[in-house]
C-alpha atoms as a PDB file:
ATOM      1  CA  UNK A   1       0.000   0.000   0.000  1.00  0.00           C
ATOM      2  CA  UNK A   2       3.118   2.728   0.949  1.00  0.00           C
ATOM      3  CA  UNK A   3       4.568   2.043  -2.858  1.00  0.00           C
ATOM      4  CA  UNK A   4       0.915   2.574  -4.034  1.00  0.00           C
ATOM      5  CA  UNK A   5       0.881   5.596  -2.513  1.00  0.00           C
ATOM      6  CA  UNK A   6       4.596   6.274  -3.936  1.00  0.00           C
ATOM      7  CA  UNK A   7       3.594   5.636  -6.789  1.00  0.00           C
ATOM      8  CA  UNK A   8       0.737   8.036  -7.282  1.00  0.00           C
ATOM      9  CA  UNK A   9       2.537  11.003  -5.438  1.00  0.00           C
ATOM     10  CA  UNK A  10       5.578  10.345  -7.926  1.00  0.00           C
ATOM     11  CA  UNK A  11       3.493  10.489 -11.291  1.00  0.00           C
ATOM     12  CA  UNK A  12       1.641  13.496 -10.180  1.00  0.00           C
ATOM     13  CA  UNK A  13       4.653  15.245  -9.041  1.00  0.00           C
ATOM     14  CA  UNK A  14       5.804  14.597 -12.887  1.00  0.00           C
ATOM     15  CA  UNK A  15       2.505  15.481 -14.231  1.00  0.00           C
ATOM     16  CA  UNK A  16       3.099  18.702 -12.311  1.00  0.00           C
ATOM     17  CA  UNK A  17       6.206  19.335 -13.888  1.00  0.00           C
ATOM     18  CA  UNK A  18       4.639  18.535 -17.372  1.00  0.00           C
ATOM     19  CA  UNK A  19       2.482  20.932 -16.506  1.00  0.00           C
ATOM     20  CA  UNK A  20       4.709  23.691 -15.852  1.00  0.00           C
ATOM     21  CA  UNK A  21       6.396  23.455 -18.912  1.00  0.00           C
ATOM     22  CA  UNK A  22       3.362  23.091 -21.078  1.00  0.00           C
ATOM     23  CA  UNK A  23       2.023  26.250 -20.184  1.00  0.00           C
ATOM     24  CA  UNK A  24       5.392  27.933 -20.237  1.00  0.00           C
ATOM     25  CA  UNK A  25       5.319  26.889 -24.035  1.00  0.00           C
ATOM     26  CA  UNK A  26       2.020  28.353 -24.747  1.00  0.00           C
ATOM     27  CA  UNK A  27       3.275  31.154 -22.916  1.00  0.00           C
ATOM     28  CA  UNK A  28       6.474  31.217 -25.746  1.00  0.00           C
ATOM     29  CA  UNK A  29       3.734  30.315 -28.748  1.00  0.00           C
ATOM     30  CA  UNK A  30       1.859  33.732 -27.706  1.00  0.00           C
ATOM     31  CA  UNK A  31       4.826  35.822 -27.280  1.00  0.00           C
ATOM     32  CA  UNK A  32       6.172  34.202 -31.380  1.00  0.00           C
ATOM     33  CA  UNK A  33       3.156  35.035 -32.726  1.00  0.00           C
ATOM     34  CA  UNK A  34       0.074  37.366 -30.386  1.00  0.00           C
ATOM     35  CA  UNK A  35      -2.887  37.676 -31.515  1.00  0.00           C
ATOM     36  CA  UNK A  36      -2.284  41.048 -33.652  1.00  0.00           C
ATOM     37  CA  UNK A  37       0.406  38.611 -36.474  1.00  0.00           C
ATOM     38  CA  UNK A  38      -2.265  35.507 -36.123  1.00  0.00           C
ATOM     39  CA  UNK A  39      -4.916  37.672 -36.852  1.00  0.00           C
ATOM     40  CA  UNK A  40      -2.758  39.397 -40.284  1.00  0.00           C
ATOM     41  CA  UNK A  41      -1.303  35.918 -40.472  1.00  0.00           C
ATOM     42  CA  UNK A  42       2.344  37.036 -39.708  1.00  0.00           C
ATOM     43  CA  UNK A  43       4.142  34.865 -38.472  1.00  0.00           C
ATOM     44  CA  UNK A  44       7.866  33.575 -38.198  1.00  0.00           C
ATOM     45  CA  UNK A  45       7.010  30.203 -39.357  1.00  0.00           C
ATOM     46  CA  UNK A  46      10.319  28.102 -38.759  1.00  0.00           C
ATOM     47  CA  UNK A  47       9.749  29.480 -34.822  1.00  0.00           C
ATOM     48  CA  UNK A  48       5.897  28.696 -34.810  1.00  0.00           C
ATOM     49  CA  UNK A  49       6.861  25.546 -36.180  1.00  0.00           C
ATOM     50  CA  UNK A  50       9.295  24.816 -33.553  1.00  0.00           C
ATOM     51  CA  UNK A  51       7.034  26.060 -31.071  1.00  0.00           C
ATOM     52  CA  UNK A  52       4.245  24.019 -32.306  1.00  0.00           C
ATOM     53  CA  UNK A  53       6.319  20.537 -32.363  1.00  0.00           C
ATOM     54  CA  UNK A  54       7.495  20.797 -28.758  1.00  0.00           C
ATOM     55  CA  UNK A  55       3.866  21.603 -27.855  1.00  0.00           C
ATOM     56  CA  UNK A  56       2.902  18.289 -29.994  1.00  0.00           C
ATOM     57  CA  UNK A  57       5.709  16.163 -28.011  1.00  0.00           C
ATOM     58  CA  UNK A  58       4.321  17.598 -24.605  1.00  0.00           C
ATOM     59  CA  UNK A  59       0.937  16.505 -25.669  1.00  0.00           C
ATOM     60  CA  UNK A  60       2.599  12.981 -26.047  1.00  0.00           C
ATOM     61  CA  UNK A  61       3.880  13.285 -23.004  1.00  0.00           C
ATOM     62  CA  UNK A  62       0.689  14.199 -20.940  1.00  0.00           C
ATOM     63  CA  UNK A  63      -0.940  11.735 -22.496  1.00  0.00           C
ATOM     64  CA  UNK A  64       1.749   8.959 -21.771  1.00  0.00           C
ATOM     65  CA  UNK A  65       1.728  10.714 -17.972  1.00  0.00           C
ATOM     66  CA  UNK A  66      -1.940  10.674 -17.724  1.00  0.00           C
ATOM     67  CA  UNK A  67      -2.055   7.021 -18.817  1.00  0.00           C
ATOM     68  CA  UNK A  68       0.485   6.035 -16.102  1.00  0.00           C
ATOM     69  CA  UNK A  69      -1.357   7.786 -13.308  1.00  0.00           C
ATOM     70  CA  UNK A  70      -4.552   6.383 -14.488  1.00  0.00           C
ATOM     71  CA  UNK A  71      -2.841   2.552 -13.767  1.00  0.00           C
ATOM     72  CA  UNK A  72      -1.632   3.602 -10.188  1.00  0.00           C
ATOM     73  CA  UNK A  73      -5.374   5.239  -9.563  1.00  0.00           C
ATOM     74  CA  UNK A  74      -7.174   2.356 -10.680  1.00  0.00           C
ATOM     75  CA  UNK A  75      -5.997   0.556  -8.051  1.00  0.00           C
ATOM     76  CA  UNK A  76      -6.829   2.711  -5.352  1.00  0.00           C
ATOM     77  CA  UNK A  77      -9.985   4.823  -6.143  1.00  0.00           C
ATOM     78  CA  UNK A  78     -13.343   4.098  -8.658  1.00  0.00           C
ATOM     79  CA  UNK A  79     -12.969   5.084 -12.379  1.00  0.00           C
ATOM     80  CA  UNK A  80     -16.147   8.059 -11.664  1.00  0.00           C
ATOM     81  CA  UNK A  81     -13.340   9.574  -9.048  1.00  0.00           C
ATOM     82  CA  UNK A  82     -10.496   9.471 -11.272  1.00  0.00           C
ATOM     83  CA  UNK A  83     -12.460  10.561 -14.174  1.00  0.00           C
ATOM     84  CA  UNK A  84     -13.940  13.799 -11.985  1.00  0.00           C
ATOM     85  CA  UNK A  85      -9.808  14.707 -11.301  1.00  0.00           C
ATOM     86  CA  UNK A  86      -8.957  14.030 -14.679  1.00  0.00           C
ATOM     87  CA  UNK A  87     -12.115  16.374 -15.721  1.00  0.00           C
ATOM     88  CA  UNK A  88     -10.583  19.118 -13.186  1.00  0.00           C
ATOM     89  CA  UNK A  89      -6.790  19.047 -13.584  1.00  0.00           C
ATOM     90  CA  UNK A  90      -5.831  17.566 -16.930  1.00  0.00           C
ATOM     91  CA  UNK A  91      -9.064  18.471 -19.523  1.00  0.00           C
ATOM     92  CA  UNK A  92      -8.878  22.458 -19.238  1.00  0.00           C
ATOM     93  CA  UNK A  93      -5.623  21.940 -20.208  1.00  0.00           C
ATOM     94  CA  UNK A  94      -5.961  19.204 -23.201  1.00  0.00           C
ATOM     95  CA  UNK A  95      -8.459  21.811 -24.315  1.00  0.00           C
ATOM     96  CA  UNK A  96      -6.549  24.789 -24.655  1.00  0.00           C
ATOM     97  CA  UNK A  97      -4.167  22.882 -26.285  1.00  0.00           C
ATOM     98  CA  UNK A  98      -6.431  21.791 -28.946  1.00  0.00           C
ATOM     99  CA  UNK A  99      -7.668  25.405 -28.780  1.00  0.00           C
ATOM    100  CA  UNK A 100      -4.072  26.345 -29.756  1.00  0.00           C
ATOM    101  CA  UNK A 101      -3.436  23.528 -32.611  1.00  0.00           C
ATOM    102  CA  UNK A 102      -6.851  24.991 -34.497  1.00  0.00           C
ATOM    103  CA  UNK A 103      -5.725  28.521 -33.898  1.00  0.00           C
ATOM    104  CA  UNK A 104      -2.345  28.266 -35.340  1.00  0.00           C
ATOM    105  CA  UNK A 105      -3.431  25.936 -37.837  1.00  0.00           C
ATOM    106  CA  UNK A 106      -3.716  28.644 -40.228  1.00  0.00           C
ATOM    107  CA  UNK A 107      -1.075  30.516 -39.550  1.00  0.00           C
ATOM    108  CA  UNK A 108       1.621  27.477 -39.822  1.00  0.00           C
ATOM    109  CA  UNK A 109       0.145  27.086 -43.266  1.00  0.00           C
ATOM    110  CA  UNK A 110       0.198  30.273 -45.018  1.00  0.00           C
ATOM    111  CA  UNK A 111       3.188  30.643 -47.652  1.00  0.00           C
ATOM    112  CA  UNK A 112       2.305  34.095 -49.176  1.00  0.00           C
ATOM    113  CA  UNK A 113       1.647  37.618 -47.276  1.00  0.00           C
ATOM    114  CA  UNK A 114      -0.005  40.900 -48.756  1.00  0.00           C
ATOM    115  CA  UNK A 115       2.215  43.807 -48.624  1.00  0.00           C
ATOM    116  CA  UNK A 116       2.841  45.998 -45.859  1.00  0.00           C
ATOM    117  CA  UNK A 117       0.885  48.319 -44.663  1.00  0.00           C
ATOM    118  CA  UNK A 118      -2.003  46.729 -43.510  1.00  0.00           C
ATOM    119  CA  UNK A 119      -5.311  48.596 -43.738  1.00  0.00           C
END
């Protein structure tokens, strides 16, 4: 029962940490490209792209991390318990990085820009 209970507080201390540095990232995607160039679609597209891949691999990653935590839960609580923290911890932030995917979706794919200034 301890390692159970090792077990859990370890994976949630690394989802934690996943956390962190997924919002730090959407942080960074904002600051490459605010709303002003997504909205005029300009955009430094190797960064965005950059950007955009280490957001996909973090995705990965909370999905491998929720996964995990999921196993050491199972044991432990019932799935409507886990699914409730899931709901309240992990979803807002699955969402707003789906929210981010659409919204840069077609700014990663433009290849030709209207000449400055914009009216």
């Amino acid at each position: 029962m301890f390692s159970l209970g090792v077990s859990i507080w370890s994976s949630i201390l690394s989802l934690s940490g996943l956390l962190r540095k997924i919002q730090s990232r959407l942080k960074l995607l904002n600051t490459v490209a605010p709303e002003y160039n997504r909205k005029y679609l300009f955009v430094r597209r190797y960064e965005l792209n950059f950007f955009l891949s280490g957001l996909r691999n973090l995705k990965q990653s909370l999905i491998s991390a929720k996964q995990a935590l999921n196993r050491h839960l199972i044991e432990l609580y019932s799935e409507d318990v886990i699914n409730e923290w899931f709901d309240l911890y992990l979803t807002p932030i699955e969402n707003q990085i789906n929210t981010t995917f659409i919204e840069f979706e077609t700014v990663s794919n433009k290849i030709t820009w209207p000449r400055r200034p914009l009216t």
